[in-house]
N, C-alpha and C. Protein backbone atom coordinates (compact mmCIF):
# COMPACT_ATOMS: atom_id res chain seq x y z
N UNK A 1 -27.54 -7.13 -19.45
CA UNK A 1 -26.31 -6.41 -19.18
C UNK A 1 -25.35 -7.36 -18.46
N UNK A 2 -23.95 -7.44 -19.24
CA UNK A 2 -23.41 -8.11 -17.97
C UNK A 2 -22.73 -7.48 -17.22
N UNK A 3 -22.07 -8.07 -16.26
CA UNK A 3 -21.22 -8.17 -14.98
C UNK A 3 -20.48 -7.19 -15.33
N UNK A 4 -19.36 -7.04 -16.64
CA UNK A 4 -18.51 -6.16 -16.91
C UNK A 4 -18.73 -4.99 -17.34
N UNK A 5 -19.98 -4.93 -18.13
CA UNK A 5 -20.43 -3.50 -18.41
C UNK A 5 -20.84 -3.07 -17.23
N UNK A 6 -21.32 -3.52 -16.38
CA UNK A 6 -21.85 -3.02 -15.04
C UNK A 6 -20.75 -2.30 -14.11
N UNK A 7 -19.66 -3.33 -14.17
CA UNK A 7 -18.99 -3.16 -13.65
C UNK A 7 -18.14 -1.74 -14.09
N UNK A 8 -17.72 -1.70 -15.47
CA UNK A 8 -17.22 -0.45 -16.54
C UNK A 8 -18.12 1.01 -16.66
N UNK A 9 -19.71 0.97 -16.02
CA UNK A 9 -20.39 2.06 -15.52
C UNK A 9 -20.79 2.43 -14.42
N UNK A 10 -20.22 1.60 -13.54
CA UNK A 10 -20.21 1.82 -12.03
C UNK A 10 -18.75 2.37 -11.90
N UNK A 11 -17.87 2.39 -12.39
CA UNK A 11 -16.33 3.07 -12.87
C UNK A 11 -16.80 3.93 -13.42
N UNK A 12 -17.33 4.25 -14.12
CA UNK A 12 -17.64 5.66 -15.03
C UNK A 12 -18.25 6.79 -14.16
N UNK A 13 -19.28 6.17 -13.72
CA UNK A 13 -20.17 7.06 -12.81
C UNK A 13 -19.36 7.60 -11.23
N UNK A 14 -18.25 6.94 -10.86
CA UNK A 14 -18.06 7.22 -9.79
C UNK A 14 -16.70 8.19 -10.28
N UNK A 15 -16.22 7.65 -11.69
CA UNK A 15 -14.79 9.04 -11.90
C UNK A 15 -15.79 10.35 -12.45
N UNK A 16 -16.99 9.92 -12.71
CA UNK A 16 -17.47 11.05 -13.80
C UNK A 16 -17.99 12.50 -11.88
N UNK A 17 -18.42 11.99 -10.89
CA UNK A 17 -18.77 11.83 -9.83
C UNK A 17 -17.46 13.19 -9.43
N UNK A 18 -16.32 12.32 -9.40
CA UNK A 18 -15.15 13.07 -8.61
C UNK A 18 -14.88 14.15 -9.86
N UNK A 19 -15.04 13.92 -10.88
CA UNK A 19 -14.31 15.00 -11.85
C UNK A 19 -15.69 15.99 -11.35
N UNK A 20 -16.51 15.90 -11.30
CA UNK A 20 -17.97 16.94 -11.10
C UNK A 20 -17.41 17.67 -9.93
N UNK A 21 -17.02 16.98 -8.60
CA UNK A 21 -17.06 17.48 -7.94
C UNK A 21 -15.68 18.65 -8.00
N UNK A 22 -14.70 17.91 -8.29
CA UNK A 22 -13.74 18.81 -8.51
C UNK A 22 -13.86 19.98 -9.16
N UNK A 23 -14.58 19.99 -10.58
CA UNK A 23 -14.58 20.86 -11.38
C UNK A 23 -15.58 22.10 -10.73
N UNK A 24 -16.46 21.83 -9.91
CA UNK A 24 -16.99 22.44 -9.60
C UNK A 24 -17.06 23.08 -8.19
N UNK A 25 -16.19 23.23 -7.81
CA UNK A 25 -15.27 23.48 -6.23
C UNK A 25 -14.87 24.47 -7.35
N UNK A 26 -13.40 24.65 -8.74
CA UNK A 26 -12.84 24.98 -8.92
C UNK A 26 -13.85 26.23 -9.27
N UNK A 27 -14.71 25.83 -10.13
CA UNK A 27 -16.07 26.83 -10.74
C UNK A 27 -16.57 27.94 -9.64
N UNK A 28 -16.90 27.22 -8.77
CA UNK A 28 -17.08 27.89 -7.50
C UNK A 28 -16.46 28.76 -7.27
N UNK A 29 -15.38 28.70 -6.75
CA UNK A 29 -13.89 29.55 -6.26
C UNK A 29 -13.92 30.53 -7.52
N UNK A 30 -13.43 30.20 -8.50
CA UNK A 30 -12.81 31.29 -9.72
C UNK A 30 -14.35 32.53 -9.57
N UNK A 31 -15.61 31.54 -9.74
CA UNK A 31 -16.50 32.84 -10.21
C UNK A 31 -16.52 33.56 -8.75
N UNK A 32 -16.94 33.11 -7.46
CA UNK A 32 -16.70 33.86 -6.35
C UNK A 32 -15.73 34.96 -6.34
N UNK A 33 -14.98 34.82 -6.71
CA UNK A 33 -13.63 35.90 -6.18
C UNK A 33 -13.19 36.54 -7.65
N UNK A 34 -14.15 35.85 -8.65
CA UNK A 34 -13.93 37.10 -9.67
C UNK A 34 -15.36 38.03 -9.77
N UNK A 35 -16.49 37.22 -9.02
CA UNK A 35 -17.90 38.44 -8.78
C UNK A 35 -17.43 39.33 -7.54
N UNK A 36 -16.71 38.95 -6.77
CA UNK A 36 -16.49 39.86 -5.43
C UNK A 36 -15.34 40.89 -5.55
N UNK A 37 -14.80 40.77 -6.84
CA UNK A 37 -14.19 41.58 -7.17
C UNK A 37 -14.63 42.95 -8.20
N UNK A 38 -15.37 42.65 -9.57
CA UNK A 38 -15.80 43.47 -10.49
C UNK A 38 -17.74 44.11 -9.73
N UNK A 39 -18.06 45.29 -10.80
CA UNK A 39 -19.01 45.76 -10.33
C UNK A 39 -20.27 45.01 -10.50
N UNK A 40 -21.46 44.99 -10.33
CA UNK A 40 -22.39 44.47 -10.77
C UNK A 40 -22.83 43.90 -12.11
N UNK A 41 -22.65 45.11 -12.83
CA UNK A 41 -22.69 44.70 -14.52
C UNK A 41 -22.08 43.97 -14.60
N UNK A 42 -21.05 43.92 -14.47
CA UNK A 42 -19.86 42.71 -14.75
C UNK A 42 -20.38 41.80 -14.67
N UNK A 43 -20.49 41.37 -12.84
CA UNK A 43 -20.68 40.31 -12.65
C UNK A 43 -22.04 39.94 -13.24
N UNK A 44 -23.04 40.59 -13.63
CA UNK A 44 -24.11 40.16 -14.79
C UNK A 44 -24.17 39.65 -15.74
N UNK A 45 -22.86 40.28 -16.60
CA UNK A 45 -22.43 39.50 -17.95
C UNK A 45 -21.69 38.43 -17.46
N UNK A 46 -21.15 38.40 -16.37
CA UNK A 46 -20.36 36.92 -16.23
C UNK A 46 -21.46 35.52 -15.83
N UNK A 47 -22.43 35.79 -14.82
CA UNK A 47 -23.64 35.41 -15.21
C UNK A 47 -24.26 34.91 -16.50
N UNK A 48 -24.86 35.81 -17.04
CA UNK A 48 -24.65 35.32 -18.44
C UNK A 48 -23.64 34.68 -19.21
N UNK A 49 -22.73 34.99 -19.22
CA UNK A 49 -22.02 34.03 -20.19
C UNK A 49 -21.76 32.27 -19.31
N UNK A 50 -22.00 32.09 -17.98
CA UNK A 50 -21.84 30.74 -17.39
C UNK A 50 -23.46 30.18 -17.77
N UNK A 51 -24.29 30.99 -17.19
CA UNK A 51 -25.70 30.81 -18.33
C UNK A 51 -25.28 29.73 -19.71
N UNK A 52 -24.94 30.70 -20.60
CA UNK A 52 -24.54 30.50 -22.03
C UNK A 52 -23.38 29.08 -22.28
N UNK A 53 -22.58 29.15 -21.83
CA UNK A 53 -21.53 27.92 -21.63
C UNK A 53 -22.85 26.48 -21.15
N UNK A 54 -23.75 26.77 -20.62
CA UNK A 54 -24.31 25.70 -19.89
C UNK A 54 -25.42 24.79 -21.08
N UNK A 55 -26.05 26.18 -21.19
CA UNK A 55 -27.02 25.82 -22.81
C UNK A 55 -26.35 25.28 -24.04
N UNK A 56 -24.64 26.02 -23.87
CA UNK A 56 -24.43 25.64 -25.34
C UNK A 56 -23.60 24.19 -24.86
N UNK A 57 -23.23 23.37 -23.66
CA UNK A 57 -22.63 21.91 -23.67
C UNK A 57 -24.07 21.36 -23.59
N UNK A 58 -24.86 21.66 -23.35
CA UNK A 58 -26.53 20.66 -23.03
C UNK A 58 -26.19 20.68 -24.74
N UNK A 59 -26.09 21.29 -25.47
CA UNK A 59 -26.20 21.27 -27.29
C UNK A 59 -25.23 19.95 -27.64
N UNK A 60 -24.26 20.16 -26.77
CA UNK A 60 -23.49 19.37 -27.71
C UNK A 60 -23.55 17.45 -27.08
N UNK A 61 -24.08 17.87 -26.03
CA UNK A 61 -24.76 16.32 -25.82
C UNK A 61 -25.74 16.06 -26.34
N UNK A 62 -26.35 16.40 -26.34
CA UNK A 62 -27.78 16.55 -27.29
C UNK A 62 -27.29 15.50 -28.59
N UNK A 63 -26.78 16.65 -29.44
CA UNK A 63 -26.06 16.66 -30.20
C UNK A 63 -25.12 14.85 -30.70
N UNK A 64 -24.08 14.79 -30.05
CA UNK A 64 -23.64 13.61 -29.73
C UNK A 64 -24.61 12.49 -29.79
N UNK A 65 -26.02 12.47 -29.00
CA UNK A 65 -26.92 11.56 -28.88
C UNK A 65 -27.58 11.22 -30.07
N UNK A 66 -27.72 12.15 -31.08
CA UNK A 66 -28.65 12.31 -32.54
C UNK A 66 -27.73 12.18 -33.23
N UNK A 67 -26.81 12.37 -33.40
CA UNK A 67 -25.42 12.22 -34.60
C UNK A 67 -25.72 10.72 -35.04
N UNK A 68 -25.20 10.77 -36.20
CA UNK A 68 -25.05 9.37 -37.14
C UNK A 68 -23.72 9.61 -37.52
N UNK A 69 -23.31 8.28 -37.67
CA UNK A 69 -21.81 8.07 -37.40
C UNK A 69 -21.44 7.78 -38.94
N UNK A 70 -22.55 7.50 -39.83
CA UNK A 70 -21.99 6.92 -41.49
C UNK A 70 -21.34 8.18 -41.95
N UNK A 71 -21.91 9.46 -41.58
CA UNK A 71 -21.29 10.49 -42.76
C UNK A 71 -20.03 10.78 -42.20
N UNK A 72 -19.17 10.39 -41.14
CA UNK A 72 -18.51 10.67 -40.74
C UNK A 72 -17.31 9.57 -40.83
N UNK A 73 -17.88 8.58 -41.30
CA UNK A 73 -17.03 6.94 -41.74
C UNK A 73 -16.31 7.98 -43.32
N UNK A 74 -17.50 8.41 -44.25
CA UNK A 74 -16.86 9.37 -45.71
C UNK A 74 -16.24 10.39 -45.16
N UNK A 75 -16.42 11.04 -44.46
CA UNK A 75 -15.11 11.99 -44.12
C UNK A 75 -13.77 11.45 -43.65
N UNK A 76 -13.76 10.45 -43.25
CA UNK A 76 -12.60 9.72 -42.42
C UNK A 76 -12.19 9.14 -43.65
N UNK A 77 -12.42 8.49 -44.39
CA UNK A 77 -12.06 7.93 -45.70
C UNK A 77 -11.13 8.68 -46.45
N UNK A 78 -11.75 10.16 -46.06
CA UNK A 78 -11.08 10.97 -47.44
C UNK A 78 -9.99 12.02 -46.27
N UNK A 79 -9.83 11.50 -45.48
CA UNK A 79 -8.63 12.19 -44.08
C UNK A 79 -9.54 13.46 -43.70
N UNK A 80 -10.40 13.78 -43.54
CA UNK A 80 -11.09 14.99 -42.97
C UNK A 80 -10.62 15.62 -41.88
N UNK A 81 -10.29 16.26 -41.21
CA UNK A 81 -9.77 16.61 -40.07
C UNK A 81 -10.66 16.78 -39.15
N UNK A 82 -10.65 16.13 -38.18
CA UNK A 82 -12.06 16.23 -37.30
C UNK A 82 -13.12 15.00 -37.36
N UNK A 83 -12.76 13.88 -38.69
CA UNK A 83 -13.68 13.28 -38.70
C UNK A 83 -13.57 11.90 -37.77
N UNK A 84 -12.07 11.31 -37.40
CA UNK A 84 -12.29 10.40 -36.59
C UNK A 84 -12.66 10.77 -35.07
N UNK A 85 -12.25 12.12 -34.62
CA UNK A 85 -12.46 12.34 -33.33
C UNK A 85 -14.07 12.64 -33.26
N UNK A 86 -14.81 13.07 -34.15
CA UNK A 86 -16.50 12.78 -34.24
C UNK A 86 -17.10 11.46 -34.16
N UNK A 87 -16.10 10.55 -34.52
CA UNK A 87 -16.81 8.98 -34.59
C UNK A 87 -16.88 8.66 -33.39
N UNK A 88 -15.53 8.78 -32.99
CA UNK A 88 -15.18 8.55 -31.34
C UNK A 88 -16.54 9.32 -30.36
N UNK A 89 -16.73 10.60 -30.92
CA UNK A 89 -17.51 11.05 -30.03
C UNK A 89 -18.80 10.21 -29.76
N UNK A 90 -19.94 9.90 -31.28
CA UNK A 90 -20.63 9.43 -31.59
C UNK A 90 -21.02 8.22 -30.92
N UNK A 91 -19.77 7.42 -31.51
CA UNK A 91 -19.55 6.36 -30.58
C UNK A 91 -19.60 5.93 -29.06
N UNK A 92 -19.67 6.87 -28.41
CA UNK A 92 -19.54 7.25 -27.05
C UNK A 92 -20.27 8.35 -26.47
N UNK A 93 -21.49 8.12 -27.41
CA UNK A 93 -22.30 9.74 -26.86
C UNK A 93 -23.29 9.50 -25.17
N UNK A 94 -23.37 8.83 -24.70
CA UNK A 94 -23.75 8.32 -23.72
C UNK A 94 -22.25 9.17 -22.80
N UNK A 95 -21.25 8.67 -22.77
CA UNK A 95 -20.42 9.42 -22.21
C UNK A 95 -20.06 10.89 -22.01
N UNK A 96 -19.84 11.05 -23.17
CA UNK A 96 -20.09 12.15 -24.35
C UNK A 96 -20.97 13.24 -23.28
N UNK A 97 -22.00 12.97 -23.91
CA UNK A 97 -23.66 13.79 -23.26
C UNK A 97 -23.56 13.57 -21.70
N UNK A 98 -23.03 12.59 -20.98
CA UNK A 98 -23.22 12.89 -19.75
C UNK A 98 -22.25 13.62 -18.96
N UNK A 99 -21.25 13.86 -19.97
CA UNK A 99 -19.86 14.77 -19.44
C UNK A 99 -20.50 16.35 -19.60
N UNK A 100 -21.15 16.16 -20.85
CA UNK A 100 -21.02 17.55 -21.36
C UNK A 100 -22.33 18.30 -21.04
N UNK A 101 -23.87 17.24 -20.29
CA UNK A 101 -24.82 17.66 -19.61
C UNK A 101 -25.29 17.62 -18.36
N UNK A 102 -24.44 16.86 -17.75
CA UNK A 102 -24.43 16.50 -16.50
C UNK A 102 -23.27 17.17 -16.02
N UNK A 103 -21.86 17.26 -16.24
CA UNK A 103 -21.44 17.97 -15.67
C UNK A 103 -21.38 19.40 -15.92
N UNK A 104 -20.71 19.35 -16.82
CA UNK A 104 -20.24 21.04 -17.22
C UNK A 104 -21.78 21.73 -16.74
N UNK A 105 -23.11 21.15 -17.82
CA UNK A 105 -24.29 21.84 -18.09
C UNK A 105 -24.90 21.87 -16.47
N UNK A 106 -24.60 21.12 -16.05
CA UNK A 106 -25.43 21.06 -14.25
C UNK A 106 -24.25 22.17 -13.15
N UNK A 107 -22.84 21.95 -14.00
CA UNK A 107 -22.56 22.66 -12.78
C UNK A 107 -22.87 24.35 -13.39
N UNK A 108 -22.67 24.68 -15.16
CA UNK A 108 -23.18 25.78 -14.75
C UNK A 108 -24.45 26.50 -13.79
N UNK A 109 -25.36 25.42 -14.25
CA UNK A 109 -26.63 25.86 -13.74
C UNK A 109 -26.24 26.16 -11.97
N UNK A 110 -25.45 25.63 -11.32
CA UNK A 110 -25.57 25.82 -9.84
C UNK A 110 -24.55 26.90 -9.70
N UNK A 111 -23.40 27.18 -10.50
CA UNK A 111 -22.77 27.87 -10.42
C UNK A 111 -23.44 29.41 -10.58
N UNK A 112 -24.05 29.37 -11.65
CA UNK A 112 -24.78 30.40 -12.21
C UNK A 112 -26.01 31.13 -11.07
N UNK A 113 -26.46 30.29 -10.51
CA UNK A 113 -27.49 30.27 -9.34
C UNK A 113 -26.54 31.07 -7.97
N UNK A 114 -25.34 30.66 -7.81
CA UNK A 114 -24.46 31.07 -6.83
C UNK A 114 -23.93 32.68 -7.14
N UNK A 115 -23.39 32.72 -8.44
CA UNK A 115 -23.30 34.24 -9.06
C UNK A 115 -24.70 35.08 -9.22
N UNK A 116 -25.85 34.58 -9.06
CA UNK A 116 -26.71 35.35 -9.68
C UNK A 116 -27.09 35.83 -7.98
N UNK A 117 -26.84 35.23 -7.02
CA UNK A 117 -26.79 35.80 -5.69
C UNK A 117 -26.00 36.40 -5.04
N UNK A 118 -24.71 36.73 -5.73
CA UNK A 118 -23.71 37.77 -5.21
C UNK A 118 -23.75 38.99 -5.80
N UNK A 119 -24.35 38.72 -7.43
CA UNK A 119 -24.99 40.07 -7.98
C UNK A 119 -25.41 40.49 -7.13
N UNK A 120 -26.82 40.07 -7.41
CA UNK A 120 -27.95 40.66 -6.26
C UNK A 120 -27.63 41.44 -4.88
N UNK A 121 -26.28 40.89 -4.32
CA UNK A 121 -26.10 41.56 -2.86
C UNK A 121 -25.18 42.83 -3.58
N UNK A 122 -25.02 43.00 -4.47
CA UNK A 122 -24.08 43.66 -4.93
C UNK A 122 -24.82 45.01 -5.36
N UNK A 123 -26.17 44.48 -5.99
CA UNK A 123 -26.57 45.49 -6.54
C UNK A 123 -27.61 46.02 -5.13
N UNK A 124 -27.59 45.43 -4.21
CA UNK A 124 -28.59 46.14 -3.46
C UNK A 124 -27.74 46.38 -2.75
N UNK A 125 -26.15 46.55 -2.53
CA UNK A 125 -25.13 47.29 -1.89
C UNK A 125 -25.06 48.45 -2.45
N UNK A 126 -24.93 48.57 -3.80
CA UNK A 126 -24.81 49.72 -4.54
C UNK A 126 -26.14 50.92 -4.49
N UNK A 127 -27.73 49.92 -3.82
CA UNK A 127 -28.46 50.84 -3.95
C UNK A 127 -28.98 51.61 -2.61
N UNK A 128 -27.90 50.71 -1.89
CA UNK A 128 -28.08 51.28 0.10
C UNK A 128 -28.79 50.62 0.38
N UNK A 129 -28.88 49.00 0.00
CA UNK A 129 -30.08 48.17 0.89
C UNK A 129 -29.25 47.24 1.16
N UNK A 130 -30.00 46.70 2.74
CA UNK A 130 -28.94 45.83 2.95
C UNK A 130 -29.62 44.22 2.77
N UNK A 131 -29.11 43.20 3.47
CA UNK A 131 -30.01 42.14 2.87
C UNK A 131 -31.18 42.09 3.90
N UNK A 132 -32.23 41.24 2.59
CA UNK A 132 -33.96 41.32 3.82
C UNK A 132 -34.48 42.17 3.16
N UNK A 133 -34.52 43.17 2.64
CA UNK A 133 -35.13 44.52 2.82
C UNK A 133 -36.05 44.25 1.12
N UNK A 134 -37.15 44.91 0.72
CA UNK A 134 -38.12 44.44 -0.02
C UNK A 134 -37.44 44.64 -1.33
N UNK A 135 -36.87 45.42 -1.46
CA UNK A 135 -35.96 45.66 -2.89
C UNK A 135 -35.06 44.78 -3.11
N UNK A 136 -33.94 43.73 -2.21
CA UNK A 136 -33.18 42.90 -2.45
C UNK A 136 -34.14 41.86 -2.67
N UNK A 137 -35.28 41.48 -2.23
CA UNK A 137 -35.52 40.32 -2.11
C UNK A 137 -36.48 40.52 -4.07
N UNK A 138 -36.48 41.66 -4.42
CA UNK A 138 -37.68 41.86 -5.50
C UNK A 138 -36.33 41.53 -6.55
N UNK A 139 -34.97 42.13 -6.61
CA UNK A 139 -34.57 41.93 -7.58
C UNK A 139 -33.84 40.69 -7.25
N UNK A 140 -33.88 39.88 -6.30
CA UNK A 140 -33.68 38.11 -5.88
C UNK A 140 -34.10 37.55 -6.70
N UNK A 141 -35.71 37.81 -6.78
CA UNK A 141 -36.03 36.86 -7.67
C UNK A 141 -36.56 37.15 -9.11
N UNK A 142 -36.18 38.58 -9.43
CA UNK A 142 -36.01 38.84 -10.81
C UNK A 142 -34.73 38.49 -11.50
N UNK A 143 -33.79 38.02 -10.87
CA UNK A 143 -32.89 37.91 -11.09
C UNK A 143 -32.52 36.22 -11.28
N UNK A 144 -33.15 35.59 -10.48
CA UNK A 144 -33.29 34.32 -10.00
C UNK A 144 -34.08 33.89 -11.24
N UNK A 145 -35.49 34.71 -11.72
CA UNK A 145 -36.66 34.27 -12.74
C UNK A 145 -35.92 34.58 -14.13
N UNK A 146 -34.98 35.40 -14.56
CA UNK A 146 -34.40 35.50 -15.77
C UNK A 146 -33.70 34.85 -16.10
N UNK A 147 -32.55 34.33 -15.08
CA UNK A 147 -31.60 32.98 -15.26
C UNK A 147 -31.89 32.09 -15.82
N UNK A 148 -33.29 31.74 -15.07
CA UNK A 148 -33.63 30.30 -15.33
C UNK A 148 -34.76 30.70 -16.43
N UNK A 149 -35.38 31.05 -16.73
CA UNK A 149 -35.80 31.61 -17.99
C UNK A 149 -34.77 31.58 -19.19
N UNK A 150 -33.52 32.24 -19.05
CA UNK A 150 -32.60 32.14 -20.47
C UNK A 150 -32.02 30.56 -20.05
N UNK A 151 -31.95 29.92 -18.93
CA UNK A 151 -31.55 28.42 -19.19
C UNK A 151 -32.42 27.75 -20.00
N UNK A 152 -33.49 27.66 -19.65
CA UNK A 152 -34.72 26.83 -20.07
C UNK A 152 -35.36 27.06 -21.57
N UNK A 153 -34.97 28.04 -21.78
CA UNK A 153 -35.92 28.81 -23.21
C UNK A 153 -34.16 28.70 -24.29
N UNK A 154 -32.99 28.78 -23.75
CA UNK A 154 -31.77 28.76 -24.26
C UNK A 154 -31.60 27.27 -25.01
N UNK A 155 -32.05 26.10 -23.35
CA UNK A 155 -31.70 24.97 -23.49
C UNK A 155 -32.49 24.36 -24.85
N UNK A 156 -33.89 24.93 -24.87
CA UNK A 156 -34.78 24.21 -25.33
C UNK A 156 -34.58 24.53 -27.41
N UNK A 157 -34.02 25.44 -27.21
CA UNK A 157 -33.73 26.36 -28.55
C UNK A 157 -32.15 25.29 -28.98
N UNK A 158 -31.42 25.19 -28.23
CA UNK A 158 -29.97 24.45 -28.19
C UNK A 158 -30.38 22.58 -28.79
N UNK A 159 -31.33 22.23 -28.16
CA UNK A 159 -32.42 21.05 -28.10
C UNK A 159 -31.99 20.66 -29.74
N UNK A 160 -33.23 22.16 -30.20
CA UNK A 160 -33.68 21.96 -31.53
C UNK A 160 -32.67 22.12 -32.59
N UNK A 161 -31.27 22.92 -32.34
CA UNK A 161 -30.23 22.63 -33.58
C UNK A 161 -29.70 21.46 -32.96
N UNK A 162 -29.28 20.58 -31.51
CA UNK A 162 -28.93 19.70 -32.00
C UNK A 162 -29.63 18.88 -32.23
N UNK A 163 -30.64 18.53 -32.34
CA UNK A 163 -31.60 17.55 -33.45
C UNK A 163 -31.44 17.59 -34.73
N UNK A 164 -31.64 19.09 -35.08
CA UNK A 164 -31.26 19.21 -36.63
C UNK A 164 -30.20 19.76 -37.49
N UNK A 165 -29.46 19.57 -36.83
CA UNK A 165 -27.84 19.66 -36.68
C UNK A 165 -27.05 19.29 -36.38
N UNK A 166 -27.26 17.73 -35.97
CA UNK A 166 -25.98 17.14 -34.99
C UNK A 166 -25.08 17.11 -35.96
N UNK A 167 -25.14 16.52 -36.85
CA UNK A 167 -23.76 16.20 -37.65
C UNK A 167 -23.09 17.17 -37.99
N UNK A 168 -23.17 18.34 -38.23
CA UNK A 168 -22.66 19.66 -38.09
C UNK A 168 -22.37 20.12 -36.70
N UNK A 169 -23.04 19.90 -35.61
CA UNK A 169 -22.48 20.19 -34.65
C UNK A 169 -21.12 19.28 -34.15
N UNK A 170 -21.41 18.13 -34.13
CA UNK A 170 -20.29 17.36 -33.94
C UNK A 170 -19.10 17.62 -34.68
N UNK A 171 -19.43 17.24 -36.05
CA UNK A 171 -18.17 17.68 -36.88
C UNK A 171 -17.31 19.07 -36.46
N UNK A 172 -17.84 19.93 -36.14
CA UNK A 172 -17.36 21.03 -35.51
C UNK A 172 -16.75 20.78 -34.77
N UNK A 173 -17.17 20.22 -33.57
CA UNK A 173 -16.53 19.95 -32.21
C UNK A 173 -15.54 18.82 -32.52
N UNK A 174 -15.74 17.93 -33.72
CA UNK A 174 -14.58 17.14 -33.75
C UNK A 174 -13.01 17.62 -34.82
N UNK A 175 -13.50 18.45 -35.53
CA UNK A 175 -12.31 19.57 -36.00
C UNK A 175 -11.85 20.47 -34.34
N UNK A 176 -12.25 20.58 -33.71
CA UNK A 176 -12.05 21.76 -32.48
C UNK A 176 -10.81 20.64 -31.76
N UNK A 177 -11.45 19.35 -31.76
CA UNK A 177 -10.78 18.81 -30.81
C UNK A 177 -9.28 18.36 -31.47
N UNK A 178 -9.46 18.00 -32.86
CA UNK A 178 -8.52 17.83 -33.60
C UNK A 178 -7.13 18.51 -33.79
N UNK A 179 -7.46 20.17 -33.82
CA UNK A 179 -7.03 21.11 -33.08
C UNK A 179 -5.66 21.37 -32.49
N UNK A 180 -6.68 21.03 -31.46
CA UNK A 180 -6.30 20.68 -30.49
C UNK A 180 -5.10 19.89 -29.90
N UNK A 181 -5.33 18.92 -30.52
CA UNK A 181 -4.36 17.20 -30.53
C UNK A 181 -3.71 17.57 -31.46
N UNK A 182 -3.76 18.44 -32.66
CA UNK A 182 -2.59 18.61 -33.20
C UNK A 182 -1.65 19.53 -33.43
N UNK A 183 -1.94 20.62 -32.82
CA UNK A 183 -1.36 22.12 -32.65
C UNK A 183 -0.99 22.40 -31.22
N UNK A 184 -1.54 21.79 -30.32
CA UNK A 184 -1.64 21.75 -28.40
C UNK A 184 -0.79 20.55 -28.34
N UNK A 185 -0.76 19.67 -29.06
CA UNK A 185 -0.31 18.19 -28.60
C UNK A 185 -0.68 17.65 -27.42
N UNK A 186 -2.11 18.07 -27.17
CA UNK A 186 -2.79 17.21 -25.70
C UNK A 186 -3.88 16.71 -26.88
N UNK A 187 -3.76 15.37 -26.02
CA UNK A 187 -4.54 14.54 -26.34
C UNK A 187 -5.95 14.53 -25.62
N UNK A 188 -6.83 14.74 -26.34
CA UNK A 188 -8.15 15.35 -25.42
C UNK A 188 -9.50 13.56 -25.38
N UNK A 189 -9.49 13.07 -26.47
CA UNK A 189 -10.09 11.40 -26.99
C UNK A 189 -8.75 10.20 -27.27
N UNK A 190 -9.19 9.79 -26.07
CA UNK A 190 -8.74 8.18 -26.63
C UNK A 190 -8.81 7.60 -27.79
């Protein structure tokens, strides 16, 4: 390795570092004060769906990492929409996968861990218990054991299409981003 790549992932790791932290201050805040607002259920399905957001970016790094970049050289050939921003991805799945599993996918998981404990006080508010008491602490960690149960059994299922699906998954995500850049006019890939 030389000096400059070293140097170009010791830069990476320390912006990838501050964007984590930022993004996830912001994660923090929004789901806090939108669980302390709605009823339990709610905040259950909101739970779940930060759950779900987490499993499905672990996919698309995944994803990114297993992709082959030739079928996507013939789509680019023939103007595909979506197909150079897949190369780019491909090309950069190391980045790629650590944006999209390390951050997003790690901060759901802590985020998700943080909501799945305001449920809980929520629902043992609703049932006249206060905290401590044997019923908060029973649906603590039923609540705590299902999370991480649909992470783990989600992730591992997410795993297996992007193995056998990357190039479809990507291509997807590189029409999405395309999109994007051309209907949004934000530029989302260098």
């Amino acid at each position: 390795m030389s000096k400059s790549q070293l140097q170009k992932s010791i830069k990476f790791s320390i912006s990838i570092a501050v964007i984590t932290f930022v993004l996830a201050a912001i994660f923090s805040v929004i789901s806090s004060s939108i669980l302390s607002e709605v009823v339990w259920i709610i905040g259950l399905l909101i739970v779940l769906t930060i759950v779900f957001i987490g499993v499905f970016f672990d996919m698309l790094g995944i994803a990114a990492t297993a992709a082959d970049e030739v079928p996507f050289h013939a789509m680019a050939a023939e103007k595909v929409s979506g197909s150079k921003q897949a190369i780019v991805i491909v090309r950069n799945a190391d980045r790629f996968a650590s944006f999209c599993n390390d951050v997003i996918g790690d901060i759901s998981g802590i985020v998700s861990g943080t909501a799945s404990a305001i449920v809980v006080l929520q629902v043992a508010n609703v049932m006249g218990y206060g905290e401590g008491t044997t019923l908060q602490i029973v649906i603590s960690v039923f609540l705590t054991s299902l999370v991480a149960a649909l992470t783990v059994g989600g992730k591992a299922v997410g795993k297996f299409f992007a193995i056998h699906a990357s190039t479809d998954i990507i291509f997807f995500v590189g029409k999405m981003i395309a999109f994007i850049e051309d209907k949004l006019k934000i530029k989302v890939i260098k």
